[in-house]
Protein backbone atom coordinates (compact mmCIF):
# COMPACT_ATOMS: atom_id res chain seq x y z
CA UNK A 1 15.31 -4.33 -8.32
CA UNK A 2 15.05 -7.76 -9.34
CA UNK A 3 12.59 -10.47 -7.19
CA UNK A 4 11.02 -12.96 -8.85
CA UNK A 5 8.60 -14.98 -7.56
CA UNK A 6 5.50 -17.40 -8.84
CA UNK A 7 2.45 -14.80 -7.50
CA UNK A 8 1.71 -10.90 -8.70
CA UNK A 9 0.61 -9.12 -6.12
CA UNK A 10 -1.06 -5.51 -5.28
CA UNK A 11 0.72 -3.42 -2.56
CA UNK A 12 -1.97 -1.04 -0.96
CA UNK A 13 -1.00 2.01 1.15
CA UNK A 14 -2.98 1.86 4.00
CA UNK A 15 -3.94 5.59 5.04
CA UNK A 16 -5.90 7.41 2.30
CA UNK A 17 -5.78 4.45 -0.15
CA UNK A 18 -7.45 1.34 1.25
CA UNK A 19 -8.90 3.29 4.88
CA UNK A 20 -10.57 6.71 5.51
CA UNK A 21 -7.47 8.62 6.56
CA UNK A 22 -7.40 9.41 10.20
CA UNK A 23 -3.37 10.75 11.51
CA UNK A 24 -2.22 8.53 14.07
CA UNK A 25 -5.19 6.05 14.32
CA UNK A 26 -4.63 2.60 15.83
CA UNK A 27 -8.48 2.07 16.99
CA UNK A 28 -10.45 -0.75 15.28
CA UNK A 29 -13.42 1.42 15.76
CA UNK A 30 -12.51 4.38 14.12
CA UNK A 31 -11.24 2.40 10.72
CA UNK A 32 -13.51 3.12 8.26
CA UNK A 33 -12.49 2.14 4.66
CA UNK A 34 -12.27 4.12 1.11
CA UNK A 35 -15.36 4.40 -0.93
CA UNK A 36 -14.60 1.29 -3.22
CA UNK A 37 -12.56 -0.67 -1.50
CA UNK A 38 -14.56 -3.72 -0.64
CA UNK A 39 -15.19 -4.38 -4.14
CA UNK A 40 -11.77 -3.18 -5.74
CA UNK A 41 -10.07 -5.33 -2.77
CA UNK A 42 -12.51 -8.39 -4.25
CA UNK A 43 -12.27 -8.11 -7.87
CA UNK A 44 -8.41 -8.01 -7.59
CA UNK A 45 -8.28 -11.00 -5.32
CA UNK A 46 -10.44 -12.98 -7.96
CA UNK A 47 -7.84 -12.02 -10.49
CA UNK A 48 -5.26 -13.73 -8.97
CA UNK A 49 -3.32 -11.07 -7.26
CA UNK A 50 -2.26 -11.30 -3.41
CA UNK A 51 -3.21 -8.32 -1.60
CA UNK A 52 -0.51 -6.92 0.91
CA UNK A 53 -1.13 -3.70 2.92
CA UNK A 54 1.75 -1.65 3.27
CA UNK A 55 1.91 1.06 5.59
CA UNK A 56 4.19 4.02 7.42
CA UNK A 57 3.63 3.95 10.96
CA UNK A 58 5.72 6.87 12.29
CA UNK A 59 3.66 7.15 15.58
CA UNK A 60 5.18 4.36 16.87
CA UNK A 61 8.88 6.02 16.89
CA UNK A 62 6.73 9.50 18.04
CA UNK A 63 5.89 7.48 21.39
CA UNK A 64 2.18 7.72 19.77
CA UNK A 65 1.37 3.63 20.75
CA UNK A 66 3.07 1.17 20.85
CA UNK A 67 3.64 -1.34 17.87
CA UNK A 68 2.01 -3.99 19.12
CA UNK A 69 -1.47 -2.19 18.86
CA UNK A 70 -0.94 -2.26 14.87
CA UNK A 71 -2.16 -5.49 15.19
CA UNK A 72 -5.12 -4.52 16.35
CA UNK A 73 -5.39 -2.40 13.21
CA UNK A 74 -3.97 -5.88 11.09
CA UNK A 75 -6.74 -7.32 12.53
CA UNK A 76 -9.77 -5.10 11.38
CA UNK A 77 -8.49 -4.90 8.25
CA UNK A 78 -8.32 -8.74 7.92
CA UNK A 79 -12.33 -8.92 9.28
CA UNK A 80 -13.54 -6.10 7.07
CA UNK A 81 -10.98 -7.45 4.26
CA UNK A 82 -10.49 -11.45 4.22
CA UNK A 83 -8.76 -11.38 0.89
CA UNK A 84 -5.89 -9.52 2.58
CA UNK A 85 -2.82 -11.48 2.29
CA UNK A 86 -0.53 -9.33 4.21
CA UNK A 87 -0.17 -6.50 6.58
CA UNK A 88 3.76 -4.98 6.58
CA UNK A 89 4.47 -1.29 8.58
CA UNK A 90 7.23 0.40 8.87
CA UNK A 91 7.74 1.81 12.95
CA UNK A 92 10.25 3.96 12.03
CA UNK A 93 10.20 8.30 12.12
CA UNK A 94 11.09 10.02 8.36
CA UNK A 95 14.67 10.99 9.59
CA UNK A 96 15.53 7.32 10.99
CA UNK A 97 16.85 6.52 7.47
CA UNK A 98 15.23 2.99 7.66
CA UNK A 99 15.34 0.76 4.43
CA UNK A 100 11.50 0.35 4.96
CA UNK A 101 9.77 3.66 5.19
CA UNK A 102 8.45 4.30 1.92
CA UNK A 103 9.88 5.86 -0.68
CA UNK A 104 12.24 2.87 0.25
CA UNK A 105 10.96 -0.29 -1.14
CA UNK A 106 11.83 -2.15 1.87
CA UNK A 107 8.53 -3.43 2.68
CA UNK A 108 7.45 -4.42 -0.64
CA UNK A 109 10.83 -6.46 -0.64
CA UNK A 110 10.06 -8.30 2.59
CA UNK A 111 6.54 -9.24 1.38
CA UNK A 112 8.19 -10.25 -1.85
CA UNK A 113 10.14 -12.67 -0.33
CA UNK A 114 8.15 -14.17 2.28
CA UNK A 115 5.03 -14.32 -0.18
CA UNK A 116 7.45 -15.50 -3.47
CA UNK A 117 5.87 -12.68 -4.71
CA UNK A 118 6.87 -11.39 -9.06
CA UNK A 119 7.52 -7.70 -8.39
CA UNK A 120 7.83 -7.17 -11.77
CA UNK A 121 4.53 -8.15 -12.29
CA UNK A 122 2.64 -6.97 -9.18
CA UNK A 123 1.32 -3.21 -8.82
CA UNK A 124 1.70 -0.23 -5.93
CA UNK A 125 -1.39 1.95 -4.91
CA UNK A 126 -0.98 5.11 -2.69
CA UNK A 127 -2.22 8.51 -2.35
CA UNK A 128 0.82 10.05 -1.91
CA UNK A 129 4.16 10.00 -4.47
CA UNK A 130 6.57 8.17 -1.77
CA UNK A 131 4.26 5.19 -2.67
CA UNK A 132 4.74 5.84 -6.32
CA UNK A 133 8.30 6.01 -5.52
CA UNK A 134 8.60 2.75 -3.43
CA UNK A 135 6.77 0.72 -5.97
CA UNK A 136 8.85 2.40 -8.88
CA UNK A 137 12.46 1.63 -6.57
CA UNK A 138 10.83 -2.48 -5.91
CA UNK A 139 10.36 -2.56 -9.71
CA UNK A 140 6.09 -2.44 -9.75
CA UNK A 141 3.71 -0.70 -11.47
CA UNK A 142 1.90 2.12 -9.49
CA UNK A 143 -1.10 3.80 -9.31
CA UNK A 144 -1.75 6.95 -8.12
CA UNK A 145 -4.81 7.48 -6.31
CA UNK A 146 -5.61 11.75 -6.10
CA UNK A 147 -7.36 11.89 -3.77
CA UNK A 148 -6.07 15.53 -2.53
CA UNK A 149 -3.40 14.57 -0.25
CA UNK A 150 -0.40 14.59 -2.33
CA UNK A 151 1.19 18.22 -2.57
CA UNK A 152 3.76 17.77 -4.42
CA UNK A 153 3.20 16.84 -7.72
CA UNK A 154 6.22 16.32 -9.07
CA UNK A 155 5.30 14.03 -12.14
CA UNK A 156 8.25 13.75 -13.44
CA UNK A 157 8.95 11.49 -15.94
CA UNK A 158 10.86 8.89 -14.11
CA UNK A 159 8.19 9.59 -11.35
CA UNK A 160 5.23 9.26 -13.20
CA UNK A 161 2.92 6.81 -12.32
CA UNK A 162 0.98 3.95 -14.60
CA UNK A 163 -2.46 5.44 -13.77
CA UNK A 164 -3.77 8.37 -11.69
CA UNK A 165 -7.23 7.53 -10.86
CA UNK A 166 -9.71 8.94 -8.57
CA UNK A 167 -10.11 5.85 -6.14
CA UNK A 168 -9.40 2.60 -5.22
CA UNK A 169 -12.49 0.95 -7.15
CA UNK A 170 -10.71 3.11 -10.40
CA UNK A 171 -7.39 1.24 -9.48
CA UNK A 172 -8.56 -2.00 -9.50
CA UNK A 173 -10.18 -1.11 -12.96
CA UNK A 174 -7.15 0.11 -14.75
CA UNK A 175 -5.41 -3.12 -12.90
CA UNK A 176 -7.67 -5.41 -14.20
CA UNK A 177 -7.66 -3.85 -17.59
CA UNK A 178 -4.29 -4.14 -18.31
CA UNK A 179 -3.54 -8.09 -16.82
C-alpha cells in the first residue's frame, strides 16, 4: 500500500506491547506500562520517529464501556508518555469486518494521512501476528515482540516479521540499529 509522507513513524500496539496487558481495561489507574517502554518510547522519539499507539478495542462493540472512556486511557498514556504523537482504536468486534481492526491496516492508514506520515519507512510493534500483519498490509516494517501471547506462530515467510525481540526496549534497539 502506497502513502507517502515527509515523517517515519513507529506504530505501537497498545495491550502487551507498550502497557502491562490487562483484557478489557479502560482505568487510568490500572495502566501500568511494559518493562522498557519509557526509554524505548524516548530513544525512538529522539530519532526522529512519531510515535502513534494503535489499538483494538473490541469492548466497546461487547457493551464493555463506552468509547468515550478510551480517552481516558489516551490520556494516561499521553502523561506517562509525552512523546506520544497519536492514539488511534478500532471500536469494532472481530466479526464486524471493519477496515480498521488489525490485521487490517486501517488505522495505520488514518494516522498516515492525518500525520503525512512515510509508511514505507515507519515500523509496526505488537505482541501478537495481526499486528505483524497490519503493518506488513500498510507497507511497514514490524517487529514482533514474544512476549507469550501470540499462539499461533505461523511465521511464514510472507508473515515473517523484521525482528522478534523480547521487549519493547529490544524493539527500539533493532529500530534504531537499522535507521
Amino acid at each position: 500500500m502506497a502513502m507517502s509522507g515527509d515523517k517515519r513513524a513507529v506504530f505501537l500496539d497498545k495491550d502487551g506491547t507498550l502497557v502491562e496487558n490487562v483484557p478489557y481495561n479502560v482505568d487510568p489507574e490500572r495502566i501500568s506500562l511494559a518493562p522498557g517502554a519509557v526509554e524505548a518510547v524516548s530513544r525512538l522519539a529522539e530519532q526522529g520517529y512519531r510515535l502513534i499507539v494503535v489499538s483494538n478495542q473490541p469492548g466497546v462493540a461487547l457493551g464493555y464501556f463506552e468509547h468515550t472512556q478510551l480517552q481516558n486511557v489516551k490520556r494516561r498514556l499521553q502523561d506517562l508518555l509525552p512523546e506520544l504523537d497519536g492514539f488511534y482504536f478500532c471500536p469494532h468486534a472481530p466479526e464486524h469486518g471493519c477496515s480498521c481492526r488489525k490485521p487490517a491496516c486501517g488505522m495505520l492508514v488514518r494516522a498516515a494521512q492525518e500525520h503525512a506520515l512515510d509508511l514505507h519507512s515507519s515500523w509496526m510493534v505488537g505482541d501478537i501476528l495481526d499486528d505483524i500483519e497490519a503493518g506488513r498490509r500498510a507497507g511497514c516494517r514490524t517487529v514482533l515482540v514474544d512476549n507469550g501471547n501470540e499462539t499461533e506462530w505461523d511465521l511464514s515467510a510472507a508473515r515473517r516479521p523484521h525482528g522478534r525481540v523480547a521487549g519493547l526496549a529490544e524493539a527500539a534497539s533493532l529500530i534504531c540499529g537499522t535507521t
